[in-house]
N, C-alpha and C. Protein backbone atom coordinates (compact mmCIF):
# COMPACT_ATOMS: atom_id res chain seq x y z
N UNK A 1 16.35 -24.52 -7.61
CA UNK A 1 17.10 -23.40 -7.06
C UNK A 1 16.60 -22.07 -7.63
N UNK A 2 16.23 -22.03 -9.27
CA UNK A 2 15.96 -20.87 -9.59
C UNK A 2 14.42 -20.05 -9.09
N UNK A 3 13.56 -20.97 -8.49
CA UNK A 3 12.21 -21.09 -8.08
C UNK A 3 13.06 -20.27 -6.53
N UNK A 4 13.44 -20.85 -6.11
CA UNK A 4 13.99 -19.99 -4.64
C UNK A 4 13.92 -18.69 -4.79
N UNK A 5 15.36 -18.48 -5.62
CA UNK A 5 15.27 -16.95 -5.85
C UNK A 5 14.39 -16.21 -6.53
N UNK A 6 13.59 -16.68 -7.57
CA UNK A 6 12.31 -15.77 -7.56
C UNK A 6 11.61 -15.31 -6.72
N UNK A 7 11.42 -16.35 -5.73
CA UNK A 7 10.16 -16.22 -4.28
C UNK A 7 11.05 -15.16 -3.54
N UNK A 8 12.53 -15.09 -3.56
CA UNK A 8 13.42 -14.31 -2.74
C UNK A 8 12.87 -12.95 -3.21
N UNK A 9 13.62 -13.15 -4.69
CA UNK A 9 13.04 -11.97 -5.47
C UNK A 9 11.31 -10.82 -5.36
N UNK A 10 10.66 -11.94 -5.63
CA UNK A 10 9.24 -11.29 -5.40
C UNK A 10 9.16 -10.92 -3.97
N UNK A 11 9.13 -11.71 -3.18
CA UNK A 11 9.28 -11.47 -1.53
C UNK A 11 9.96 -9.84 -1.28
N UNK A 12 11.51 -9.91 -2.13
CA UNK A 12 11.58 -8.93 -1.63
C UNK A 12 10.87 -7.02 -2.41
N UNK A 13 10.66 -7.41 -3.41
CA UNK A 13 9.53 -6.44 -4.46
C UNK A 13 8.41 -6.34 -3.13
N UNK A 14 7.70 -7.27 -2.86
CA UNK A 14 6.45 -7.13 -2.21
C UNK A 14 6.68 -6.30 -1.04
N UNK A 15 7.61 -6.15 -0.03
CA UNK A 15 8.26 -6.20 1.27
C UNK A 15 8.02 -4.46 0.35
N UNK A 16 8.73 -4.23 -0.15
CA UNK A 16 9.22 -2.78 -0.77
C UNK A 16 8.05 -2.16 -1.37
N UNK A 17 7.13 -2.75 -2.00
CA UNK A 17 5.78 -2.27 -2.35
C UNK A 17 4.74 -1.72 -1.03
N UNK A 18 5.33 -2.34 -0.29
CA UNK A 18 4.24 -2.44 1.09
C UNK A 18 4.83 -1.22 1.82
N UNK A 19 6.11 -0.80 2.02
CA UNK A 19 6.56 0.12 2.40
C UNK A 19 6.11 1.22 1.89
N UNK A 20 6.50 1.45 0.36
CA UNK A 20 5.82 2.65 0.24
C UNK A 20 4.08 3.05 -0.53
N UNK A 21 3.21 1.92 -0.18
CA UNK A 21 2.27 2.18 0.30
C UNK A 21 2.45 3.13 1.81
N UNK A 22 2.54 2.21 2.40
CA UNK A 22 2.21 3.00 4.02
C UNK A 22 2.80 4.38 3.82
N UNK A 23 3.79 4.72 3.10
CA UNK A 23 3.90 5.84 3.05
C UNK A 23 3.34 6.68 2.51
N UNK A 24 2.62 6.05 1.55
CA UNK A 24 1.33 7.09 0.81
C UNK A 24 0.52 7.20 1.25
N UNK A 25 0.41 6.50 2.12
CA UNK A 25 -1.24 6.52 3.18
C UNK A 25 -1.02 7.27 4.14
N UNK A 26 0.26 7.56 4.65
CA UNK A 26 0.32 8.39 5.65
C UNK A 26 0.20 9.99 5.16
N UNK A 27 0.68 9.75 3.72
CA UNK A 27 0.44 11.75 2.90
C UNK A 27 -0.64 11.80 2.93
N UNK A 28 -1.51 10.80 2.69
CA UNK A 28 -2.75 10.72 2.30
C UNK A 28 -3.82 11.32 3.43
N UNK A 29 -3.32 10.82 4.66
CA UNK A 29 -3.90 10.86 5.81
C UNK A 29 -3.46 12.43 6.31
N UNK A 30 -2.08 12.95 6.25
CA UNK A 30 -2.01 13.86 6.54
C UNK A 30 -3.01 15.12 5.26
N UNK A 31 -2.85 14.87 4.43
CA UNK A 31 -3.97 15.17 3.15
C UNK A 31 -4.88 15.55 3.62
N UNK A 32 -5.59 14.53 4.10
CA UNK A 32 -7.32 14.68 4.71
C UNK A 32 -7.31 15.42 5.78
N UNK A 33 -6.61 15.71 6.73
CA UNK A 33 -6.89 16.40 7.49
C UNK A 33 -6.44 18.19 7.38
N UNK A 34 -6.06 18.86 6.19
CA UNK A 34 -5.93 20.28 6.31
C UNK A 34 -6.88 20.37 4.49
N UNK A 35 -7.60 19.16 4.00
CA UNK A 35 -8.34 19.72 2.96
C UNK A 35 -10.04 20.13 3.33
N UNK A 36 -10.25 21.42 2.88
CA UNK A 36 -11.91 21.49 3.04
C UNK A 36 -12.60 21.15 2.65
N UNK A 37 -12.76 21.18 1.15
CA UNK A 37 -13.24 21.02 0.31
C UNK A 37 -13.95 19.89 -0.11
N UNK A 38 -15.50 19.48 -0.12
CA UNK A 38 -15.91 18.62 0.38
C UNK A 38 -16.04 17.71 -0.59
N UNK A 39 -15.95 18.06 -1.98
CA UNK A 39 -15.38 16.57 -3.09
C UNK A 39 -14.38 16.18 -3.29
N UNK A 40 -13.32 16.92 -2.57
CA UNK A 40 -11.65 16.74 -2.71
C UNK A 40 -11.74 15.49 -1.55
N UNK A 41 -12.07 16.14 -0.65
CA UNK A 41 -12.13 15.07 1.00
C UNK A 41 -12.54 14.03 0.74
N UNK A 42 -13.38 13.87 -0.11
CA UNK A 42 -14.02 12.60 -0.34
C UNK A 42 -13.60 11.53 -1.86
N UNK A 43 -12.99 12.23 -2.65
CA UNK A 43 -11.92 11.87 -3.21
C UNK A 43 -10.69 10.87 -2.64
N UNK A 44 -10.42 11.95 -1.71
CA UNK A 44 -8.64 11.77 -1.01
C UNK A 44 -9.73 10.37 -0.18
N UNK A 45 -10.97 10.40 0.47
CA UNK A 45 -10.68 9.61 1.42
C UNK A 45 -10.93 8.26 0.87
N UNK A 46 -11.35 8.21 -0.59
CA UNK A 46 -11.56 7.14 -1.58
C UNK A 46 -10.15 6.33 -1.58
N UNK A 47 -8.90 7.47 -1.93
CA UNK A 47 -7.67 6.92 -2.06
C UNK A 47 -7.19 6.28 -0.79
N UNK A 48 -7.36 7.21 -0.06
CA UNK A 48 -6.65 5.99 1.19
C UNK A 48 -7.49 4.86 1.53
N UNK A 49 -8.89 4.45 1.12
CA UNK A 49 -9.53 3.72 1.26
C UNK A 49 -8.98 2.53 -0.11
N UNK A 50 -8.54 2.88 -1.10
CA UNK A 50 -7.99 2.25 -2.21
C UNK A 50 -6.15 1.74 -1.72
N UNK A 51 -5.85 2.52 -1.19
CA UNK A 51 -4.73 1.96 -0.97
C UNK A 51 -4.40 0.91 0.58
N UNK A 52 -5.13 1.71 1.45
CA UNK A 52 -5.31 0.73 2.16
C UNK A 52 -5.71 -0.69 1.99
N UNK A 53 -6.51 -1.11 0.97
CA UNK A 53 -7.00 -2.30 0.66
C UNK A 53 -5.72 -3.35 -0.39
N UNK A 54 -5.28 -2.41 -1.15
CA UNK A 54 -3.72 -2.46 -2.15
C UNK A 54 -2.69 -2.88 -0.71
N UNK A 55 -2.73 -2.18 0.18
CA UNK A 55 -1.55 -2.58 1.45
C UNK A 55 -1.97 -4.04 2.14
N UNK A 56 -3.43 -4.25 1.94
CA UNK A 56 -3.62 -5.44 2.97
C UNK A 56 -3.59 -6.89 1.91
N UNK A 57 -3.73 -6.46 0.49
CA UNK A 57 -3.56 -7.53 -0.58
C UNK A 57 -2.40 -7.52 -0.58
N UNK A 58 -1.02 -6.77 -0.44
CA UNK A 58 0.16 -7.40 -0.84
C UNK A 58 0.59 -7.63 0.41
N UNK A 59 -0.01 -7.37 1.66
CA UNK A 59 0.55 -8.27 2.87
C UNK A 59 0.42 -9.49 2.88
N UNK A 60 -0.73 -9.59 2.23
CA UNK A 60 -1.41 -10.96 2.27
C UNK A 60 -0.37 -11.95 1.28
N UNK A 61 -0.20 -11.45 0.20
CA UNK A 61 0.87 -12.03 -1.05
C UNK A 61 2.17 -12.46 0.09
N UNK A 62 2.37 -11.34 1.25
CA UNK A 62 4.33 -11.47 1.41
C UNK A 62 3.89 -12.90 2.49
N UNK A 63 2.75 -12.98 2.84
CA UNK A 63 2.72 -14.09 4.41
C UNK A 63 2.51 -15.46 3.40
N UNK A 64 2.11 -15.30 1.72
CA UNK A 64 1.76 -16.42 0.90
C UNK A 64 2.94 -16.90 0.70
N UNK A 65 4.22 -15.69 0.60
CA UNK A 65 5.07 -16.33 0.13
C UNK A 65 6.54 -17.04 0.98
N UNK A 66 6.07 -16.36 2.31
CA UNK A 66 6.79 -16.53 3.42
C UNK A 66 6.90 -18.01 3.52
């Protein structure tokens, strides 16, 4: 039983991690498009390239644990 609610538990951490990813990716995205500056841009587009990959590993974790 206590194995349940962990997986409940983590399941629901992961579910909530994944959310606000996407929400950082979306600042992120809005980010890139009003910066000029051409090592900042490429910086920022590192991060959403970093988090995007962080969003598709803990999707991957919530369908493991589903």
């Amino acid at each position: 039983m206590g194995e349940n609610t962990l997986t409940v538990n983590t399941l629901d951490l992961v579910k909530s991690a994944s959310k606000e990813l996407d929400k950082a990716y979306e600042k992120i995205t809005l980010l890139q498009a009003v910066v000029s500056d051409k090592k900042k841009a490429k910086k920022i587009k590192k991060s959403a390239e970093l988090l995007e990959a962080a969003n598709l590993a803990i999707k991957s974790l919530e369908l493991t644990l589903k």
